[in-house]
Each structure stands twice: as structure tokens, then as C-alpha cells.
Protein backbone atom coordinates (compact mmCIF):
# COMPACT_ATOMS: atom_id res chain seq x y z
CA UNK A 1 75.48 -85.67 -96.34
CA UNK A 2 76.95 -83.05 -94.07
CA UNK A 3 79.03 -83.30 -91.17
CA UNK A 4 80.02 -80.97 -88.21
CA UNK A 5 83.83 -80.58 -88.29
CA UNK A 6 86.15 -78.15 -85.91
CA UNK A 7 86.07 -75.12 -87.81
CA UNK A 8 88.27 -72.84 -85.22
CA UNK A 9 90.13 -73.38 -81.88
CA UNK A 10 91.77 -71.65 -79.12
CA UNK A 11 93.50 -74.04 -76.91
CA UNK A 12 94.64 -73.37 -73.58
CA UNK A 13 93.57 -69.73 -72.34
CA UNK A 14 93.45 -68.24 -68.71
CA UNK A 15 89.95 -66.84 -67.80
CA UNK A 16 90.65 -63.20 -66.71
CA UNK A 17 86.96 -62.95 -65.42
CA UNK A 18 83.46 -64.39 -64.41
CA UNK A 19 80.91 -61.94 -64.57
CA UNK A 20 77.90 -63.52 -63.30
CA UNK A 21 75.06 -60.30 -63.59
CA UNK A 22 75.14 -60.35 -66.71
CA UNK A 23 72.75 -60.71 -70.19
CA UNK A 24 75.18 -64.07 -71.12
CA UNK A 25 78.32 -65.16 -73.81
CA UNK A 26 81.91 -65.29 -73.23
CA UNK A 27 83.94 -62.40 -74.36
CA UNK A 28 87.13 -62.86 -76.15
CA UNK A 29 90.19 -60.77 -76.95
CA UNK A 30 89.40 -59.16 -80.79
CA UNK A 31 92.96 -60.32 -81.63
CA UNK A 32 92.08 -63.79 -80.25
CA UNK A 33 89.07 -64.00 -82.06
CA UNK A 34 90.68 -62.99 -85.51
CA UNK A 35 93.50 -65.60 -85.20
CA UNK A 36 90.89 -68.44 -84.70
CA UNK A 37 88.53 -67.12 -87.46
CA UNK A 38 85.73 -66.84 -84.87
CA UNK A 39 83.08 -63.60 -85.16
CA UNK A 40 80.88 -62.20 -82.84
CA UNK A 41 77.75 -64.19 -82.06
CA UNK A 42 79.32 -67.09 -82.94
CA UNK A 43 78.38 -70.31 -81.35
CA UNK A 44 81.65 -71.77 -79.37
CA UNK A 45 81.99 -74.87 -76.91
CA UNK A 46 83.86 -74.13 -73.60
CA UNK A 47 85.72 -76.56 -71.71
CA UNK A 48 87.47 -76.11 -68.42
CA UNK A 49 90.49 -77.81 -68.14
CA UNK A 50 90.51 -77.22 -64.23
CA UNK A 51 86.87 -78.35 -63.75
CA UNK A 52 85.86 -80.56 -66.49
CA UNK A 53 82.49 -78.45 -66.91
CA UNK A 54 81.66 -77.96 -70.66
CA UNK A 55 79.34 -75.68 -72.43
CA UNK A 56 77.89 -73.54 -75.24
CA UNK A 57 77.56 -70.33 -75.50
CA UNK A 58 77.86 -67.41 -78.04
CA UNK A 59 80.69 -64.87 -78.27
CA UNK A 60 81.00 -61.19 -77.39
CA UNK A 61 84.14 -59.04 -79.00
CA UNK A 62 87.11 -57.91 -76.55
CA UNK A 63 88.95 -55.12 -76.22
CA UNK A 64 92.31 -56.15 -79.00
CA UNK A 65 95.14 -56.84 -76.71
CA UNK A 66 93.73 -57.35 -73.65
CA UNK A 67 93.95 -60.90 -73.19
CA UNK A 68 90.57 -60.64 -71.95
CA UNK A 69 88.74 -63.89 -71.62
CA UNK A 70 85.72 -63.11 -70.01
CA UNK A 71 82.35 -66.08 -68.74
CA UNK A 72 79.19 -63.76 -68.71
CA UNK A 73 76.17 -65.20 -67.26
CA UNK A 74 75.05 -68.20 -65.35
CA UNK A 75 78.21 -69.33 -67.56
CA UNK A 76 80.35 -67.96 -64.95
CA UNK A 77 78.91 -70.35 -62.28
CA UNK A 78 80.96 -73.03 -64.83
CA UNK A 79 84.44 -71.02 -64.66
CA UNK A 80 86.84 -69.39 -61.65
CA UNK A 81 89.37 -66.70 -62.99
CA UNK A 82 92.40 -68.26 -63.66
CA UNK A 83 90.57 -71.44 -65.03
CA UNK A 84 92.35 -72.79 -68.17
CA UNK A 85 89.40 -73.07 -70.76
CA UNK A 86 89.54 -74.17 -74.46
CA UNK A 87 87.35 -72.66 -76.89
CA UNK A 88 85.38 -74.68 -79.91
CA UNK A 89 83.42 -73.44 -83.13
CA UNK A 90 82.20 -76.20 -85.28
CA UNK A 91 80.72 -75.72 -88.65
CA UNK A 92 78.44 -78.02 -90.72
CA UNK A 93 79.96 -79.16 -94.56
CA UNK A 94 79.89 -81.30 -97.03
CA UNK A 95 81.53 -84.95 -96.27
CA UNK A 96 83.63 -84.48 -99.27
CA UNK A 97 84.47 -80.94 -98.54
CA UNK A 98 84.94 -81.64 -94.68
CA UNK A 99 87.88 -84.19 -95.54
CA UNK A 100 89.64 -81.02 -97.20
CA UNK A 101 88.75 -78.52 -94.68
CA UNK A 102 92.02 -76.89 -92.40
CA UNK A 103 90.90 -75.89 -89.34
CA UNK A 104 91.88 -72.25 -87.33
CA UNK A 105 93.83 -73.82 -84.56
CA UNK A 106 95.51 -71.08 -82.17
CA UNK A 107 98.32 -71.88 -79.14
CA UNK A 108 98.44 -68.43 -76.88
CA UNK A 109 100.32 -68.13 -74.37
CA UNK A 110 98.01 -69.23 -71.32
CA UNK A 111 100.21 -66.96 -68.92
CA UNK A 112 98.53 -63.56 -70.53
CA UNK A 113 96.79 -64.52 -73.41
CA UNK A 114 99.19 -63.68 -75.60
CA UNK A 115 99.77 -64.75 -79.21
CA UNK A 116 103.16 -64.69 -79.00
């Protein structure tokens, strides 16, 4: 049997834009993405912490260090900039190997994205 655990999280960033004209994803900060173990195209789960509003979409790579965190798409009719959003992959396993399995968990700091 397999199960869908949290495979990688980054909790508590500031949305830095909402671009609504255009093709769809979020795009995240390269260095953000690398902490978390996420790659591009992955699917994540977004949820607003301002809003409540929670969705899936697929990711987009950032320019490293800018912080950016970036709802593309009718996605951006979910977000406002400066919207604290948490950000969700999930991956499908094994029961056995699930109940071993150490998720990516990431803290920036939700003032610039930061990770320190």
C-alpha cells in the first residue's frame, strides 16, 4: 500500500508578486527551492495564511537570492503581495518506507525571504 506523505515544505513566506497575465505556476526563489528539495514542475499546495484560499499548482525556478515568491495565473486572483503563503510537495511511498521518511521542512525569514 502506498501513502502520500509531506515530502518538502516552506513555511511562512511573503508573496513578492501576483502576476495575473500569465501561462500559470508559482515561481520560487532557486535557493528556496533547493533548501526544500522541491524542482521545477513540481506539483506544490499553496495556502494563504491571510486568506485561507488553498491550491495546486506547479513550480517555476527564481532568480537565487531574490526572495522572489511569485502567483502566476488565475492563481494570483488567490494571493495579494505581501500575503503569507506556505508551500506543500507531497510524494507517494511505501507505508513502511513512509514511517521512515524525513521530510525537507524550511523556516525563512517571512520579512525577505531569507534563509537566514
Amino acid at each position: 500500500m502506498n501513502i502520500e506523505v509531506v515530502k518538502s515544505k516552506i513555511h511562512r513566506v511573503k508573496v513578492t508578486g501576483a502576476e495575473l497575465n500569465y501561462i500559470g505556476s508559482i515561481t520560487i526563489d532557486e535557493d528556496l527551492m533547493d533548501a526544500a528539495n522541491i524542482i521545477e514542475g513540481e506539483r506544490v499546495y499553496i495556502v494563504n495564511v491571510n486568506n485561507g484560499e488553498r491550491l495546486n499548482t506547479y513550480v517555476i525556478k527564481g532568480e537565487r537570492k531574490s526572495g522572489d515568491i511569485v502567483l502566476n495565473g488565475p492563481a494570483a486572483r488567490k494571493v495579494a503581495k505581501d500575503d503569507i503563503i506556505i508551500i506543500i510537495s507531497y510524494a507517494s511511498m511505501e507505508f513502511e518506507v513512509a514511517k521512515k521518511f524525513k521530510p525537507s521542512i524550511i523556516f525563512p525569514n517571512e520579512n525577505d525571504n531569507s534563509l537566514t
